[in-house]
PDB file of N, CA and C in Angstrom:
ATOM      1  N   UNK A   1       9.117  20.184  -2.108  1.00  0.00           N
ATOM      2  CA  UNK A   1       9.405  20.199  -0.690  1.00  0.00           C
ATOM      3  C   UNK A   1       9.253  21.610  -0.120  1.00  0.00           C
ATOM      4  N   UNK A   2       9.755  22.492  -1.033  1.00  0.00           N
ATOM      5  CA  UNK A   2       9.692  23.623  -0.201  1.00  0.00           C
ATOM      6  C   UNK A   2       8.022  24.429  -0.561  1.00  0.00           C
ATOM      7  N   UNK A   3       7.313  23.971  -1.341  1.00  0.00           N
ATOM      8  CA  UNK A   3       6.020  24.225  -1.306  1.00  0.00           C
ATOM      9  C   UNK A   3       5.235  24.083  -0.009  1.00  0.00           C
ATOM     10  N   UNK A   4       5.983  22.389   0.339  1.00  0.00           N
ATOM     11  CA  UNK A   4       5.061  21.625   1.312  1.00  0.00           C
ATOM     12  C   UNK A   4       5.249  22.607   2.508  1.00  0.00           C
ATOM     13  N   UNK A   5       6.320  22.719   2.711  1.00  0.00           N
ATOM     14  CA  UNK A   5       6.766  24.136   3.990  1.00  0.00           C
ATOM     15  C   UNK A   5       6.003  25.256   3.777  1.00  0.00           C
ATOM     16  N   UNK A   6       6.073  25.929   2.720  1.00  0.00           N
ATOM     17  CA  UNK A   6       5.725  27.156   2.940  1.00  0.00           C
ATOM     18  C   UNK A   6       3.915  27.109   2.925  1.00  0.00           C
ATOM     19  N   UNK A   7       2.920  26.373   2.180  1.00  0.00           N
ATOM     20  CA  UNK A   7       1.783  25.970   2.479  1.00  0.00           C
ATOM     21  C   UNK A   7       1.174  25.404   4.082  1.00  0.00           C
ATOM     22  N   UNK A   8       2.519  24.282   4.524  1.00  0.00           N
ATOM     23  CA  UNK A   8       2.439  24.260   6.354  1.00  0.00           C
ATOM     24  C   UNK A   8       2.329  25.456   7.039  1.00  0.00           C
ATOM     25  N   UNK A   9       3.073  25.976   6.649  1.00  0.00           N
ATOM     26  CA  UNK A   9       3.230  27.406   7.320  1.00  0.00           C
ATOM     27  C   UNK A   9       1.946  28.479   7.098  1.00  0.00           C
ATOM     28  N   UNK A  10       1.071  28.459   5.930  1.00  0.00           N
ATOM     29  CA  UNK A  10       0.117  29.383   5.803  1.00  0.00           C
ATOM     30  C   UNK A  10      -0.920  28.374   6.820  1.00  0.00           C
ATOM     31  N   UNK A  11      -1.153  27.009   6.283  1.00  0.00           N
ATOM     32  CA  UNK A  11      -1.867  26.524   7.006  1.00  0.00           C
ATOM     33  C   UNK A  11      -1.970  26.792   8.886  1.00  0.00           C
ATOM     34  N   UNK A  12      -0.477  26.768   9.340  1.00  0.00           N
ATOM     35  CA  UNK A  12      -0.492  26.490  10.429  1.00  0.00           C
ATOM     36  C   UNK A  12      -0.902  27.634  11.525  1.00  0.00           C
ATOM     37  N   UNK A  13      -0.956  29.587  10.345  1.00  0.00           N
ATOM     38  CA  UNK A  13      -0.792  30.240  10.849  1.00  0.00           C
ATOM     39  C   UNK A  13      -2.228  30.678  11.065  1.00  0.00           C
ATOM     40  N   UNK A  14      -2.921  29.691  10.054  1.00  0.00           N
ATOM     41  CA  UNK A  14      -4.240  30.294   9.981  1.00  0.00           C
ATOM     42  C   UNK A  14      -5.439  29.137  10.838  1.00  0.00           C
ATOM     43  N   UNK A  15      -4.549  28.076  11.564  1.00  0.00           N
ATOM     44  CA  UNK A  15      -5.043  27.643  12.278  1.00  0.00           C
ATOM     45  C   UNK A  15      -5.103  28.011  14.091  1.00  0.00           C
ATOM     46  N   UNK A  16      -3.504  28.937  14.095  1.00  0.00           N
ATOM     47  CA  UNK A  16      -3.541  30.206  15.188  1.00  0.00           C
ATOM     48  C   UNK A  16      -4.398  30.556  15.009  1.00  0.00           C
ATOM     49  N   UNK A  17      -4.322  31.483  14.059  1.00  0.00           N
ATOM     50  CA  UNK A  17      -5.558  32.494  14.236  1.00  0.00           C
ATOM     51  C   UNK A  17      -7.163  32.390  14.460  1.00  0.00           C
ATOM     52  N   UNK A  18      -7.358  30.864  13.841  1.00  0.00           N
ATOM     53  CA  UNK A  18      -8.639  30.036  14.279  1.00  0.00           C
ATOM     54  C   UNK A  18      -9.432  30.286  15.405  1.00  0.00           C
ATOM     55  N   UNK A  19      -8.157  29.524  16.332  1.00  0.00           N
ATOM     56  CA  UNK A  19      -7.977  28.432  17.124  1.00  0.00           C
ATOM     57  C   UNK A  19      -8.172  29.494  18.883  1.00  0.00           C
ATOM     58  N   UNK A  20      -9.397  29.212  19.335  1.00  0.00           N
ATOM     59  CA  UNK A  20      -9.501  30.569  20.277  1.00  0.00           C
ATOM     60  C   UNK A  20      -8.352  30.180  21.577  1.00  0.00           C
ATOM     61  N   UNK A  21      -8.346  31.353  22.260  1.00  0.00           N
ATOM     62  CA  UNK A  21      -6.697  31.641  22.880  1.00  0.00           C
ATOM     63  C   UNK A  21      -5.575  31.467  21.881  1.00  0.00           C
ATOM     64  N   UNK A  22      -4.816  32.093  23.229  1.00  0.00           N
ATOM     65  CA  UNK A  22      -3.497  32.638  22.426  1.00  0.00           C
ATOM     66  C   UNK A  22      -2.345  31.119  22.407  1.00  0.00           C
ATOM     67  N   UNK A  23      -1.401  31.152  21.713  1.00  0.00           N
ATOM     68  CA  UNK A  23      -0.930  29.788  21.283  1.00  0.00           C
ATOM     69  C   UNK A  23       0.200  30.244  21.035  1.00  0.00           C
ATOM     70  N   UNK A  24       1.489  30.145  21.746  1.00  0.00           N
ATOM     71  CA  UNK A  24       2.625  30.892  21.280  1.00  0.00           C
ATOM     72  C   UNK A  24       3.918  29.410  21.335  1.00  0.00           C
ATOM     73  N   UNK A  25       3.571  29.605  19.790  1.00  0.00           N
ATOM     74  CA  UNK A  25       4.519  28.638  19.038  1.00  0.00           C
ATOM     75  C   UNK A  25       5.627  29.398  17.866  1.00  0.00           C
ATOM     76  N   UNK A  26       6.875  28.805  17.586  1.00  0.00           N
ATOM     77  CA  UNK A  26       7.295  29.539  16.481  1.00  0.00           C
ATOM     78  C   UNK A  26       7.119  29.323  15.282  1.00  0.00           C
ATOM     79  N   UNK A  27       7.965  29.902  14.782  1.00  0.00           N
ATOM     80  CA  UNK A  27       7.842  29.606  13.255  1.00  0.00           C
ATOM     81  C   UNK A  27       7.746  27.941  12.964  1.00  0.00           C
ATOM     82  N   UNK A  28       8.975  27.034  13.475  1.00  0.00           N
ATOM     83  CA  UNK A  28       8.853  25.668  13.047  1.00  0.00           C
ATOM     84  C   UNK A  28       8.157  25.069  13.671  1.00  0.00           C
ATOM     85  N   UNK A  29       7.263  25.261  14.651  1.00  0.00           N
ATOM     86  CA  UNK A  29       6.282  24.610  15.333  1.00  0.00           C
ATOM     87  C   UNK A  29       5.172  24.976  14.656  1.00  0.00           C
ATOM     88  N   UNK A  30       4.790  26.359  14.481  1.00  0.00           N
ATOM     89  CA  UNK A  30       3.631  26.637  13.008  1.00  0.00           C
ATOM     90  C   UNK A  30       3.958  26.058  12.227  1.00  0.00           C
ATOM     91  N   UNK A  31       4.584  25.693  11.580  1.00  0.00           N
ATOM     92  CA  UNK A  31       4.787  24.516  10.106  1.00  0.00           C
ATOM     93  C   UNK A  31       4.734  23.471  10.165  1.00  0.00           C
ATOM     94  N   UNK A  32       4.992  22.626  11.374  1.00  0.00           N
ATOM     95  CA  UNK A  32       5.061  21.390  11.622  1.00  0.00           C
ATOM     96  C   UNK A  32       3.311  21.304  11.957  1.00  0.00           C
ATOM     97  N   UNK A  33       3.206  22.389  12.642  1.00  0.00           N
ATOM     98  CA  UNK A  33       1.146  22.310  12.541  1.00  0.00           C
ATOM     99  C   UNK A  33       0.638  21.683  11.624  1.00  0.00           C
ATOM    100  N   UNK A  34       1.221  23.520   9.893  1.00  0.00           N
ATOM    101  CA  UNK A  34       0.345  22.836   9.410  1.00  0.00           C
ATOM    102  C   UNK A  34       0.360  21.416   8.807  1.00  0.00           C
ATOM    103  N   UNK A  35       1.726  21.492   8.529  1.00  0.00           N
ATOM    104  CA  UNK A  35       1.523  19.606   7.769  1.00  0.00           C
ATOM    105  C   UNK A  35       1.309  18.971   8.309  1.00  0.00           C
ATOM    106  N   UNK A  36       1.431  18.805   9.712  1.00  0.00           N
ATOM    107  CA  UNK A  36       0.496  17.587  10.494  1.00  0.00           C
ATOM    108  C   UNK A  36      -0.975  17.977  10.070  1.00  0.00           C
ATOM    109  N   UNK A  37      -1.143  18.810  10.412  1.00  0.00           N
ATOM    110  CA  UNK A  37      -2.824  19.334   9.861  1.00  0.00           C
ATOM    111  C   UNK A  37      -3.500  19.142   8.343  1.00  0.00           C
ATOM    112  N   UNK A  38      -2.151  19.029   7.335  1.00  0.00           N
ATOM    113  CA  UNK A  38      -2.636  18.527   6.203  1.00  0.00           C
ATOM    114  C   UNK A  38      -2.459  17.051   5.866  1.00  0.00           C
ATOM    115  N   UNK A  39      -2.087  16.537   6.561  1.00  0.00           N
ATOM    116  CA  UNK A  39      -1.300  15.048   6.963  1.00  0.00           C
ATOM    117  C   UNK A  39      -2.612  14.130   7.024  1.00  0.00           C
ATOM    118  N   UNK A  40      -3.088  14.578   8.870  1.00  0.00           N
ATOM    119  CA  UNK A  40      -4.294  14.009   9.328  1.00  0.00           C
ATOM    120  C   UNK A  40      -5.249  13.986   8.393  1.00  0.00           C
ATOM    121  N   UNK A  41      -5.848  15.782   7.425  1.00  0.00           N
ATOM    122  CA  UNK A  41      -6.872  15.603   7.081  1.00  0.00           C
ATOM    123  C   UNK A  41      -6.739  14.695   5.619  1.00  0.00           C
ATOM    124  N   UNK A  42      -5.602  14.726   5.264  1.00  0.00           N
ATOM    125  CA  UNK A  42      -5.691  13.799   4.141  1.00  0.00           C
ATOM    126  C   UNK A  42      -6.368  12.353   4.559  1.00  0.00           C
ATOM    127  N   UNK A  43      -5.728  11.887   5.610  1.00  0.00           N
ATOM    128  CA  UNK A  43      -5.999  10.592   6.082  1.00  0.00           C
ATOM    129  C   UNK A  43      -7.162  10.275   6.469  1.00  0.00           C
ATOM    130  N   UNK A  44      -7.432  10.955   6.824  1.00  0.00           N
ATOM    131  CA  UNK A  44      -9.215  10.824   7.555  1.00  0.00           C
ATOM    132  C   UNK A  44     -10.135  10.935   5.901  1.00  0.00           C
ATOM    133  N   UNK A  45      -9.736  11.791   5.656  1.00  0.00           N
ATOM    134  CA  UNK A  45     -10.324  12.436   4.038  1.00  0.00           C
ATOM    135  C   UNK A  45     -10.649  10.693   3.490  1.00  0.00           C
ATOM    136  N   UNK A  46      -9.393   9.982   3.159  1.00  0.00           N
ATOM    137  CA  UNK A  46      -9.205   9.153   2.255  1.00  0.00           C
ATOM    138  C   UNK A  46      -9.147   7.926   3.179  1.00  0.00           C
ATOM    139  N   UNK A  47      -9.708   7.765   4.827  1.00  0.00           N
ATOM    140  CA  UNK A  47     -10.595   6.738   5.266  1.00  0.00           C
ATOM    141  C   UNK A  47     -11.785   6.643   4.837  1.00  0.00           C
ATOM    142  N   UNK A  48     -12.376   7.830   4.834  1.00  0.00           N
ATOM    143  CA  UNK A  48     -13.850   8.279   4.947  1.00  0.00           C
ATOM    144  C   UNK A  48     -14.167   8.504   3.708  1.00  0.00           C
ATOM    145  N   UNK A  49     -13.456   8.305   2.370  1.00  0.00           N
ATOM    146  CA  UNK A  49     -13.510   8.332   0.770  1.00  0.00           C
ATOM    147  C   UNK A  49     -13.844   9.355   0.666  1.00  0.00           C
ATOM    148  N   UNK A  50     -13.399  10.589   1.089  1.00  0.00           N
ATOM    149  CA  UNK A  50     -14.225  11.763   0.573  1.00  0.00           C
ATOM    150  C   UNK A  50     -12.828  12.063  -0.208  1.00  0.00           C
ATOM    151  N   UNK A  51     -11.767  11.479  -0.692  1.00  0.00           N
ATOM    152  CA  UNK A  51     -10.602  11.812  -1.240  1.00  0.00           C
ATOM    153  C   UNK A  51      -9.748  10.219  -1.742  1.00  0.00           C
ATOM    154  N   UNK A  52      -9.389  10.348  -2.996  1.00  0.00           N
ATOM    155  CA  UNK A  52      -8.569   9.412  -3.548  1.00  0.00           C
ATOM    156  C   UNK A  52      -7.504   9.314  -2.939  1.00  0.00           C
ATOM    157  N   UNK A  53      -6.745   8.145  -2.954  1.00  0.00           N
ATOM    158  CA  UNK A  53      -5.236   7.685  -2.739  1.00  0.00           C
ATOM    159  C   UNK A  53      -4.530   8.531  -3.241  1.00  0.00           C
ATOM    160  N   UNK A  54      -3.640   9.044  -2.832  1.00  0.00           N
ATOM    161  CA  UNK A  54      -2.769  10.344  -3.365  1.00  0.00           C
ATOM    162  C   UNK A  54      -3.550  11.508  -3.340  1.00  0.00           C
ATOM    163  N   UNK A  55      -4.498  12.033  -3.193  1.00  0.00           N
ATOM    164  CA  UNK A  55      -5.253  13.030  -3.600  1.00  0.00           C
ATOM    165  C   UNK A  55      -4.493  13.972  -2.179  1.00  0.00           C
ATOM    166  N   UNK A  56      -4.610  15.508  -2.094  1.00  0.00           N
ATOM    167  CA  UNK A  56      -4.106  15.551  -0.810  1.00  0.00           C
ATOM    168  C   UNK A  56      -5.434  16.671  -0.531  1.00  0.00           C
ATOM    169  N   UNK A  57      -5.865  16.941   1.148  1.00  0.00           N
ATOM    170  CA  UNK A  57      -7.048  17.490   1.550  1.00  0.00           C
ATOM    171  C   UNK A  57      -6.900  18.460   0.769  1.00  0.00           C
ATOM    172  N   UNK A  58      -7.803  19.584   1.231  1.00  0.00           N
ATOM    173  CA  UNK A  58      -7.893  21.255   0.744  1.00  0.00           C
ATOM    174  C   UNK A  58      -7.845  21.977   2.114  1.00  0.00           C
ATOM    175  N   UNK A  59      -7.556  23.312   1.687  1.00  0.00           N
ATOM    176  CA  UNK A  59      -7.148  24.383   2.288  1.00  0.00           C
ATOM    177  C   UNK A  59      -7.877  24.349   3.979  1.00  0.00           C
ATOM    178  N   UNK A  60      -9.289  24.259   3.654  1.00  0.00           N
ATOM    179  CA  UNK A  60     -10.413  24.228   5.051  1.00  0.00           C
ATOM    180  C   UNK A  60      -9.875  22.497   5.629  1.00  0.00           C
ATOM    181  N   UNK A  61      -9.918  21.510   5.092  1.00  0.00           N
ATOM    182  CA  UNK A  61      -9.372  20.783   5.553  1.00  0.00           C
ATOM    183  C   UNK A  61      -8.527  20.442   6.419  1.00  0.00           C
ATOM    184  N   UNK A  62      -7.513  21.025   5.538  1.00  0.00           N
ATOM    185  CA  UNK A  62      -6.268  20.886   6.492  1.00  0.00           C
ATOM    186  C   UNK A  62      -5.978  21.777   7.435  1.00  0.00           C
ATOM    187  N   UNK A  63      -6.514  23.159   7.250  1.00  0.00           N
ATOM    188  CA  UNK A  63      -6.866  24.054   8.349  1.00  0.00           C
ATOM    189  C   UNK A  63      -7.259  23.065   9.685  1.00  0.00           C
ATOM    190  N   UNK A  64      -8.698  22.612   9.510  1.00  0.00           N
ATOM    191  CA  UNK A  64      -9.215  22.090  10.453  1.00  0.00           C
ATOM    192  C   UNK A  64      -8.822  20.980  11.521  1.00  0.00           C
ATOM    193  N   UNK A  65      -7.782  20.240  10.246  1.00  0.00           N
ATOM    194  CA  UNK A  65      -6.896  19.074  10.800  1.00  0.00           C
ATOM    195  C   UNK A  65      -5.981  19.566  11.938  1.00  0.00           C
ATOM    196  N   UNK A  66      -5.017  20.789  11.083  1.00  0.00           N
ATOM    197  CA  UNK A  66      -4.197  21.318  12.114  1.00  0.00           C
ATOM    198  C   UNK A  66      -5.047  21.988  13.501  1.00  0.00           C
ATOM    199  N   UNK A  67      -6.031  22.409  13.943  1.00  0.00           N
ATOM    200  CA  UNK A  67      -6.835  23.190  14.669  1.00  0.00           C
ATOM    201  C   UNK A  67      -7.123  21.675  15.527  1.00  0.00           C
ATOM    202  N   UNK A  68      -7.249  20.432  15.283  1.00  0.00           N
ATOM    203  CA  UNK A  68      -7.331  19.663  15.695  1.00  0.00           C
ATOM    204  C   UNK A  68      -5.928  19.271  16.803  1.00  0.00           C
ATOM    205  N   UNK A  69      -5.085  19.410  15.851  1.00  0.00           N
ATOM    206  CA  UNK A  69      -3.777  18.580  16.364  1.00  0.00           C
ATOM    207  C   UNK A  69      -3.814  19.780  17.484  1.00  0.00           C
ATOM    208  N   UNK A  70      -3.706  21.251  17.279  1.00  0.00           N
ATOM    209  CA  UNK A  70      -3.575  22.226  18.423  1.00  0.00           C
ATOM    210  C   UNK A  70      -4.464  22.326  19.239  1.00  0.00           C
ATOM    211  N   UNK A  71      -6.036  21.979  19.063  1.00  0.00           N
ATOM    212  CA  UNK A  71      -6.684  21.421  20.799  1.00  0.00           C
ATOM    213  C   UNK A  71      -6.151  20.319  21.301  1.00  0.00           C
ATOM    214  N   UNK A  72      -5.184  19.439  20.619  1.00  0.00           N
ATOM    215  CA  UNK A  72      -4.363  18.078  21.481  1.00  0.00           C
ATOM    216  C   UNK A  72      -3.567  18.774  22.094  1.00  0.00           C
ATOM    217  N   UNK A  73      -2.730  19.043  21.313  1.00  0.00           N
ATOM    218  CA  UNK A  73      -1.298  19.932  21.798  1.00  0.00           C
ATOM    219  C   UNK A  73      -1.859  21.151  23.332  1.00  0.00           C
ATOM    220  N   UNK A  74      -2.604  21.789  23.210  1.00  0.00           N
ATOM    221  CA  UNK A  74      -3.320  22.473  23.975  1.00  0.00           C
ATOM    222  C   UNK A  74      -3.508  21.974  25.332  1.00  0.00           C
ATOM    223  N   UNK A  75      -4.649  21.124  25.196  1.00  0.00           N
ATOM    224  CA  UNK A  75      -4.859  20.538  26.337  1.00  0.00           C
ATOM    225  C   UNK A  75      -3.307  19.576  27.360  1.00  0.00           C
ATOM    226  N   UNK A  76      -2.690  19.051  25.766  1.00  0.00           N
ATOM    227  CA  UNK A  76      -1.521  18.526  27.148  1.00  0.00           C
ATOM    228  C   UNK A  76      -0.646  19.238  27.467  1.00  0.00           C
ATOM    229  N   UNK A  77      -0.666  20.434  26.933  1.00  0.00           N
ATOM    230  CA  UNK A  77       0.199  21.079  27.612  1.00  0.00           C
ATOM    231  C   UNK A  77      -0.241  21.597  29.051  1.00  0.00           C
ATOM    232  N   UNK A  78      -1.267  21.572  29.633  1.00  0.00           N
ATOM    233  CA  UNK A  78      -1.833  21.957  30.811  1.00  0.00           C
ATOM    234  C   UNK A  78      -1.697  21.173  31.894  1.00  0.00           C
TER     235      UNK A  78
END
């Protein structure tokens, strides 16, 4: 559990930093990024068979997932 956090958290910070403009979220909103971000890309991953049942995405993955969820988040916040 506390892996899954602290990996959300690299994920989520490095999907800030991605992710063009500025994005001012905190700490538990960066973490909740990234595991939504590793969440989605698992799921999509293992619609699209590029990943087994249980298998969980990778690093660019879930990056990308989260970078996803924050152009949602983004736009409705406007």
């Amino acid at each position: 559990m506390i892996s899954t956090i602290i990996i959300g958290f690299i994920i989520g910070i490095l999907a800030k930093f991605l992710y063009p403009g500025g994005q001012r979220l905190g700490i538990i909103m960066t973490t909740l990024l990234g595991i939504g971000g590793s969440v989605l890309a698992s799921w999509v991953g293992q619609t699209m068979g590029w990943y087994a049942i249980g298998q969980p995405a990778g690093w660019i993955a879930s990056t990308l997932g989260a970078m996803g969820i924050l152009a949602i988040f983004a736009s409705l916040r406007k």
